[in-house]
Protein backbone atom coordinates (compact mmCIF):
# COMPACT_ATOMS: atom_id res chain seq x y z
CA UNK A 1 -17.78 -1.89 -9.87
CA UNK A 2 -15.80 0.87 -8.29
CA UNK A 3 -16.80 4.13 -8.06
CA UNK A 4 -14.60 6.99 -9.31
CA UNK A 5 -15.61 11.04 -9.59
CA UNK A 6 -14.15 13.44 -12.16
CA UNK A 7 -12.24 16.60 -11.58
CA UNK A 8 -11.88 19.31 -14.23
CA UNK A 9 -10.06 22.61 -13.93
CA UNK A 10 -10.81 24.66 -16.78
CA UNK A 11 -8.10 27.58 -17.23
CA UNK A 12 -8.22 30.30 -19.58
CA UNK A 13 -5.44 27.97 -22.13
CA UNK A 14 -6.63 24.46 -21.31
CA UNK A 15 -8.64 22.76 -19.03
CA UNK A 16 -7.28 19.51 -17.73
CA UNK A 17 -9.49 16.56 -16.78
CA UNK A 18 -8.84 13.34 -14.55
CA UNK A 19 -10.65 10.52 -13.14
CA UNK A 20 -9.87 10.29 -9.14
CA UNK A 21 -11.05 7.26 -7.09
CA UNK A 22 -12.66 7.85 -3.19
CA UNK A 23 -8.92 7.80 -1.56
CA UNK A 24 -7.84 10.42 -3.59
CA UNK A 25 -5.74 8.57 -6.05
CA UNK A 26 -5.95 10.28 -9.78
CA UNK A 27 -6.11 7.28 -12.05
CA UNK A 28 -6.00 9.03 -15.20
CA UNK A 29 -5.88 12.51 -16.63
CA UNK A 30 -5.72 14.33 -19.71
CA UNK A 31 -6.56 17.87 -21.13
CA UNK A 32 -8.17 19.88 -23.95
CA UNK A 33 -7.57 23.41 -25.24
CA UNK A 34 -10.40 26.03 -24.02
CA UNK A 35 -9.18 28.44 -26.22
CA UNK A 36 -9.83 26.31 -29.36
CA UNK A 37 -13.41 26.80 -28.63
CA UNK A 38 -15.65 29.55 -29.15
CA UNK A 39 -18.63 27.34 -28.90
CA UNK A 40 -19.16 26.55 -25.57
CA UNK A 41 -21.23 23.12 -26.85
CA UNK A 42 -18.60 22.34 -28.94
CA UNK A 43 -16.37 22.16 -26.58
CA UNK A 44 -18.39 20.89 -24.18
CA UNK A 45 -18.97 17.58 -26.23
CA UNK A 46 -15.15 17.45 -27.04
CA UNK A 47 -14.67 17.30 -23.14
CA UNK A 48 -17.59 15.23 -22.14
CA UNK A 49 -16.20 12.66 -25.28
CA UNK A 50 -12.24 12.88 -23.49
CA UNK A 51 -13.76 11.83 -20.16
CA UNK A 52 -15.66 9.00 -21.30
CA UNK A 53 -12.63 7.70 -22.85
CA UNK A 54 -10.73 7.76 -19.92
CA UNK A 55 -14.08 5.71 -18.24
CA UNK A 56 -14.27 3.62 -21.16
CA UNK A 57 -10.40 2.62 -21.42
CA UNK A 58 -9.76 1.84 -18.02
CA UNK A 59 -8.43 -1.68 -16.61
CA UNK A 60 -11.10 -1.35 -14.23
CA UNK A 61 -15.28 -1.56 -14.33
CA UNK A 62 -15.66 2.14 -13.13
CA UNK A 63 -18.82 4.00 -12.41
CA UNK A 64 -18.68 7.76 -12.21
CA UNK A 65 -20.74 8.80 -9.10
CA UNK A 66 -20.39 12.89 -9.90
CA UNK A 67 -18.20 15.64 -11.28
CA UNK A 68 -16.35 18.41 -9.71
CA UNK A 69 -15.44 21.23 -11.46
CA UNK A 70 -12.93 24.30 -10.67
CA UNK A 71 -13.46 27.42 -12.91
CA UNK A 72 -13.02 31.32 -13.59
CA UNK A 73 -16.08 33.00 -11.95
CA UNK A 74 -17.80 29.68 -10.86
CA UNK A 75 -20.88 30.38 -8.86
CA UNK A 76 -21.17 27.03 -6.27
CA UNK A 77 -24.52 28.54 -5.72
CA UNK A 78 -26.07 28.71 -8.98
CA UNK A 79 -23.51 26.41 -11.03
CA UNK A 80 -22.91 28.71 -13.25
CA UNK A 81 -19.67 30.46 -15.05
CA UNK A 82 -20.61 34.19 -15.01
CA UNK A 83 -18.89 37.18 -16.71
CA UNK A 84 -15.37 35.72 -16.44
CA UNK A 85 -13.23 37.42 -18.47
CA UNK A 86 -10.45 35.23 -19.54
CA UNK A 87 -12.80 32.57 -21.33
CA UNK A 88 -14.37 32.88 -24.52
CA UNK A 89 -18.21 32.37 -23.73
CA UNK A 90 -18.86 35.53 -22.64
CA UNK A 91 -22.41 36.15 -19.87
CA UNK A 92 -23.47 33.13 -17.66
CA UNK A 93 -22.99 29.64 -18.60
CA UNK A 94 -24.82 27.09 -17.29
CA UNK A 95 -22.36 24.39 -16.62
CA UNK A 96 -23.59 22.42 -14.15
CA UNK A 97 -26.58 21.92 -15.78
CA UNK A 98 -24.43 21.47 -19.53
CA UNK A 99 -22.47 18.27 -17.90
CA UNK A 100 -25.69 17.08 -15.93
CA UNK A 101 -27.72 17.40 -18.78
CA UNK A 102 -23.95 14.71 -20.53
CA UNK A 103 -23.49 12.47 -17.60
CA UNK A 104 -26.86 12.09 -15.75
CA UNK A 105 -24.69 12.48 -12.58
CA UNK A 106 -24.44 15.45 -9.81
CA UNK A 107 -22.33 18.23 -10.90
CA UNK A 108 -20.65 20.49 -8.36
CA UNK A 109 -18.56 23.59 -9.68
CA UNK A 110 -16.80 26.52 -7.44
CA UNK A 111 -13.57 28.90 -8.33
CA UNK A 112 -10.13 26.97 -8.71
CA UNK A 113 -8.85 28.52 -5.33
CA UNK A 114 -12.14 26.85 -3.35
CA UNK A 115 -11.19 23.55 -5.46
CA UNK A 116 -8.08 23.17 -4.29
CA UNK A 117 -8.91 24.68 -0.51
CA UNK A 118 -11.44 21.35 -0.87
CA UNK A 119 -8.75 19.33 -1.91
CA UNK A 120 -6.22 20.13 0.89
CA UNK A 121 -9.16 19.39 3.35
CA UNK A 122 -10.52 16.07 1.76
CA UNK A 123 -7.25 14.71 0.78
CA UNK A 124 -4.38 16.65 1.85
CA UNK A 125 -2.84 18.41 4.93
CA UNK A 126 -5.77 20.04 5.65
CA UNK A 127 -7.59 16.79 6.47
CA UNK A 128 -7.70 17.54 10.40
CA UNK A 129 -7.81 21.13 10.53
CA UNK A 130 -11.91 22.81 10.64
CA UNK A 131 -9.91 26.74 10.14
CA UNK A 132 -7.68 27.16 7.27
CA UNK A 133 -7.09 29.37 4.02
CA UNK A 134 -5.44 28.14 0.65
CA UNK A 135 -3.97 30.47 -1.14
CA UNK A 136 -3.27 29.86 -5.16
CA UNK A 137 -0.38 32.15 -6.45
CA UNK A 138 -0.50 31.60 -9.82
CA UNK A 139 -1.56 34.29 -12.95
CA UNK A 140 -3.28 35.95 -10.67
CA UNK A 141 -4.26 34.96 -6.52
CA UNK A 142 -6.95 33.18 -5.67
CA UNK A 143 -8.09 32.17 -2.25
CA UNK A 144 -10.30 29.46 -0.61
CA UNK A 145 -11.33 29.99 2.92
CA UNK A 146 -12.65 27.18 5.32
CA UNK A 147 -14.69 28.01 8.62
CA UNK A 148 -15.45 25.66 10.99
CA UNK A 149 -15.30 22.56 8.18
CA UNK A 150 -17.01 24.65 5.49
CA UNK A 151 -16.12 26.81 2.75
CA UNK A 152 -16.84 30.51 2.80
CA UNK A 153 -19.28 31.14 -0.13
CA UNK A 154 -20.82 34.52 1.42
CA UNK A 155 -24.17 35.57 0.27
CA UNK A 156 -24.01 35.63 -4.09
CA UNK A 157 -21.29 32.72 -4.02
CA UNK A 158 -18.49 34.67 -4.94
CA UNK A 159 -16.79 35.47 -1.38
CA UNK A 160 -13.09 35.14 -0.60
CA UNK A 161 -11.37 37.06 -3.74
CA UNK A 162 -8.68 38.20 -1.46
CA UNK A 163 -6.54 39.24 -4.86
CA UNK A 164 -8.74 41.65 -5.73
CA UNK A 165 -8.26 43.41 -2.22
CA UNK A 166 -6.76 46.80 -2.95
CA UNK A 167 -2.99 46.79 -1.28
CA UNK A 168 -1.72 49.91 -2.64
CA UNK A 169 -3.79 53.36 -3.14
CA UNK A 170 -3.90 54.34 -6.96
CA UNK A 171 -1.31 51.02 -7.94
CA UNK A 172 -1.03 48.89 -10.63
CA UNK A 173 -3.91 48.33 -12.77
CA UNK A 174 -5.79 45.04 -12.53
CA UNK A 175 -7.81 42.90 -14.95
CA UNK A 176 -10.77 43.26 -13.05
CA UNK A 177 -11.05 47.18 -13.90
CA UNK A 178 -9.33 48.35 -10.37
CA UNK A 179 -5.91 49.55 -9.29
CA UNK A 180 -3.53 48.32 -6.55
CA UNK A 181 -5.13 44.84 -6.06
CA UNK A 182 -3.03 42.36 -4.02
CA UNK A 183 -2.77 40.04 -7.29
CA UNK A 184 -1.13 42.36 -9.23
CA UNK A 185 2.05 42.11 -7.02
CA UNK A 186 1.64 38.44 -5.75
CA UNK A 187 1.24 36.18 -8.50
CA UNK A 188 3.55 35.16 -11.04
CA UNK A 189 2.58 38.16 -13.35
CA UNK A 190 3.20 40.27 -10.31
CA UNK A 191 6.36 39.36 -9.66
CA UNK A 192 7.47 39.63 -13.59
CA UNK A 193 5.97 43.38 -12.91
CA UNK A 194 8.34 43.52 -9.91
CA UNK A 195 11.39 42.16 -11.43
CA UNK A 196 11.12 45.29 -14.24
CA UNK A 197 10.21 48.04 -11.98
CA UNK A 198 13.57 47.13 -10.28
CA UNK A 199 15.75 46.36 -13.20
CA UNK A 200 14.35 50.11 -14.15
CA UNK A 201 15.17 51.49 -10.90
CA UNK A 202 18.47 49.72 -10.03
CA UNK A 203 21.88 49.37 -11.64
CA UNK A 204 23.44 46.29 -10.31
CA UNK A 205 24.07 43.82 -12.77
CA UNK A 206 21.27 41.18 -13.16
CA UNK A 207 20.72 37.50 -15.50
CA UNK A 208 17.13 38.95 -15.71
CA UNK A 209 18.24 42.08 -17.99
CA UNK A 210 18.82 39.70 -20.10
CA UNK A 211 15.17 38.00 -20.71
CA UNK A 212 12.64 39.65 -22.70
CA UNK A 213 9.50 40.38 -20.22
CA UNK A 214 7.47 37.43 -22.49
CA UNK A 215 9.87 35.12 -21.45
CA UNK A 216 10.44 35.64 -17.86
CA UNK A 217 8.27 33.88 -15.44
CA UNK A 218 8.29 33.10 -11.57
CA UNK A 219 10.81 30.09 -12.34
CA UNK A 220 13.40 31.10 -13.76
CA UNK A 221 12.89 34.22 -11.51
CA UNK A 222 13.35 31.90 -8.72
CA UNK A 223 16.45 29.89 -10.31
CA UNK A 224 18.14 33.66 -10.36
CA UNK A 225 17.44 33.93 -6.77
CA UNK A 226 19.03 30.41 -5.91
CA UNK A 227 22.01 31.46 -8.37
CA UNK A 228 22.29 34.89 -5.55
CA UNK A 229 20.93 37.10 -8.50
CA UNK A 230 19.88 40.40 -6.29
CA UNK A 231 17.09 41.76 -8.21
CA UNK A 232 15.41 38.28 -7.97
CA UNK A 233 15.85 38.20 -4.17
CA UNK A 234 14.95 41.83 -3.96
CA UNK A 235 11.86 41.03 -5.85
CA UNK A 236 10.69 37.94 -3.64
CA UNK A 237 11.32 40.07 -0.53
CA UNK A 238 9.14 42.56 -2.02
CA UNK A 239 5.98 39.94 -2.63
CA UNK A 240 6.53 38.25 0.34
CA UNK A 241 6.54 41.92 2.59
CA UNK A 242 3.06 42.27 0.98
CA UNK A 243 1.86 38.80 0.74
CA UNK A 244 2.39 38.89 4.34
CA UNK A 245 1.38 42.39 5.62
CA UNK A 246 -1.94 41.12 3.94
CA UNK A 247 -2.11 37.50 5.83
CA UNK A 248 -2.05 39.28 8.87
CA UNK A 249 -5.15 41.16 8.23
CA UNK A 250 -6.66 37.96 7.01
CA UNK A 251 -5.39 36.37 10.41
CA UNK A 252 -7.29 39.21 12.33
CA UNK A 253 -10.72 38.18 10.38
CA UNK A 254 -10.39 34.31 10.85
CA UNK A 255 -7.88 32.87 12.89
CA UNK A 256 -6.91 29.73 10.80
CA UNK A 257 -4.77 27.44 12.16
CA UNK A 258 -2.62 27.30 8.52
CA UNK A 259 -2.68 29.33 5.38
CA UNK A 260 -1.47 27.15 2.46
CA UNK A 261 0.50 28.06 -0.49
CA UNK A 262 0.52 26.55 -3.47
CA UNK A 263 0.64 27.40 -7.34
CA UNK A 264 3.68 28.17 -9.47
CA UNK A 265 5.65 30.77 -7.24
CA UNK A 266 4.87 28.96 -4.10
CA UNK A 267 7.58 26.34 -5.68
CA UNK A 268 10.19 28.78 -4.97
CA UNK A 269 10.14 27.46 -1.92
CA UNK A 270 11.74 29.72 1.18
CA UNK A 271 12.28 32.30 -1.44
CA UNK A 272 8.69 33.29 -0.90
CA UNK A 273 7.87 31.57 2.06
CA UNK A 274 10.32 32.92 4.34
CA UNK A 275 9.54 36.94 3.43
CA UNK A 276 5.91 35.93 4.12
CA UNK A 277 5.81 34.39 7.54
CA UNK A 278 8.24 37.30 8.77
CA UNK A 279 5.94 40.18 7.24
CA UNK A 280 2.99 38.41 8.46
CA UNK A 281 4.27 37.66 12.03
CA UNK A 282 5.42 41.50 12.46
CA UNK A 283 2.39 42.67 11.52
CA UNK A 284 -0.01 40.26 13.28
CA UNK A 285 -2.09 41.23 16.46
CA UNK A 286 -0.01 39.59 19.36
CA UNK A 287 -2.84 37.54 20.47
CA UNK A 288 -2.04 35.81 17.21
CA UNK A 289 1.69 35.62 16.67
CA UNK A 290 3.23 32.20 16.39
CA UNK A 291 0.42 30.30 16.14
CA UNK A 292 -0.29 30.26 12.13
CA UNK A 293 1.41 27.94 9.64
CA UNK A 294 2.27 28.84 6.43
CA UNK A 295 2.55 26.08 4.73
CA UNK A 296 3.01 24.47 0.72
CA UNK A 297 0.21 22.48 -0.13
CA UNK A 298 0.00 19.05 1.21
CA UNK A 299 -1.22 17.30 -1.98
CA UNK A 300 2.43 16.92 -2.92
CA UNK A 301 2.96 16.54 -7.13
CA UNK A 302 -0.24 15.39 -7.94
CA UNK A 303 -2.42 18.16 -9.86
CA UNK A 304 -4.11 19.70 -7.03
CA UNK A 305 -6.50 21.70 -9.48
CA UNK A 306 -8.27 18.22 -10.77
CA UNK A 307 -7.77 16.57 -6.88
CA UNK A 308 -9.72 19.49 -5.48
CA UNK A 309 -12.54 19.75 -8.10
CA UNK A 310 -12.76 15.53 -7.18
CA UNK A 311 -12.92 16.20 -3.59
CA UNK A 312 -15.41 18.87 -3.74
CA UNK A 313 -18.12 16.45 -5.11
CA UNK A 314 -17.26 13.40 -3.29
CA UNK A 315 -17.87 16.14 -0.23
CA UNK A 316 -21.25 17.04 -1.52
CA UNK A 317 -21.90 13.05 -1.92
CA UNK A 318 -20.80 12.01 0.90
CA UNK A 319 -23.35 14.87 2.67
CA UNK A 320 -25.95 14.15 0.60
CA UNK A 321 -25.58 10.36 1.71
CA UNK A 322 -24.70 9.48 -2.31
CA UNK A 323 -21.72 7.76 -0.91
């Protein structure tokens, strides 16, 4: 019988699901809305029923050994959901205990950015490196930061929200209640913010005057920018300057040997990347300079949400001597 774990990334739209084998290889996947669901049990038993389908119709004799899960607000320590506020069970949610309570297997659950930081270290280009950050630019900007082989809980489980660092005094306002966090100008919702401060600003002719602010997102921002549009390349200069200003303070605090970046605007490729490894270089102690990657995620097409919640319970099995 061969042994297989389960990764699950729940988002605030849908929460994808897949069954990953001890190499890394995701066998099967699938998703479910989280919106649809008000009832957290009722949509627990719609996932726990779409994962033992996937068991149940597979060519193989399978034996799930744990699940991993990647959330909004996950607590590792206390495997728990609490307060976050782009899910519809509101207060702390027992999840770990929910799917443990399903399965009858060991349930492991941290914040999507930690997921995928696991991930990159278990299975991707992370697997030799003990000091390195992952960085998920996506909505919003989540990070995952790994010391000496481990990941960075801090004290109540909830260290390493870099995106909520404040970047500019009295800025944009964030979900979280504050002003001027760093994801408010580095995600893909930042950089839509970006693209119509400038088109408001500016008068050079632009594609991206002519896309309604629903409809623009970081790719076809980043299609302007190959096409030579200006304002697109103004506005990737502009989140990579503070994408990278910010690094370097990050740099001063940890000294990884990479920072990875993955998540729908690190696919524009050197449109972001490029901005960010100059900003961060210029503004790095000198002790440092030229010795930090940035670099995309090593876990290439696959869904790196689902691979990293897989690969931070095989971790925990593998310590725990499970495996």
């Amino acid at each position: 019988m061969k042994k297989v774990v389960a990764g699950i990334d729940i988002g605030g739209t849908i929460t994808k699901y897949g069954i990953v084998d001890m190499e890394g290889k995701l066998c099967s996947e699938g998703s479910v809305s989280t919106t649809t669901y008000k009832d957290v049990e009722k949509y627990l038993d719609k996932l726990t029923g779409a994962i033992k389908s996937l068991l149940d119709e597979s060519s193989e004799e399978l034996e799930l050994a744990g699940i991993g899960v990647g959330a909004p607000n996950a607590n590792y320590y206390s495997g728990s959901i609490e307060y976050a506020p782009n899910l519809n069970w509101q207060g702390v949610i027992p999840l770990a205990s929910h799917l443990n309570a399903r399965f009858d297997v060991p349930v492991a659950i941290t914040n999507d950015a930690n997921a995928a930081a696991m991930g990159e270290m278990m299975y991707g280009d992370a697997r030799n490196m003990r000091d390195f950050i992952v960085i998920t630019l996506g909505t919003g900007l989540g990070s995952g930061i790994v010391v000496n082989g481990e990941l960075v809980y801090g004290n109540d489980g909830f260290a390493g929200e870099l995106g909520h660092v404040n970047v500019v005094n009295d800025g944009r306002h964030c979900g979280c209640g504050g002003r001027g966090c760093l994801e408010t100008y580095v995600s893909a919702t930042g950089i839509k913010r970006t693209v119509y401060e400038l088109l408001a600003r500016r008068t050079e002719e632009s594609e991206l005057r002519k896309i309604p602010f629903d409809e623009l997102s970081s790719e076809n921002i980043s299609k302007s920018a190959d096409r030579g549009d200006r304002i697109a390349i103004k506005a990737f200069e502009m989140t990579g300057r503070i994408l990278g200003k910010c690094l370097a303070d990050v740099v001063a605090l940890f000294s990884p040997e990479a920072i990875f970046l993955l998540g729908g605007l690190s696919k524009a490729g050197d449109h972001i990347f490029i901005p960010t490894r100059e900003y961060m270089e210029k503004n790095l102690m000198k002790i440092f300079r030229g010795k930090v990657k940035i670099l995309p995620s090593g876990l290439g097409n696959t869904n790196a949400a689902i691979i990293g919640a897989a690969g931070l319970i095989r971790r925990e099995l593998v310590d725990s001597g499970e495996l």
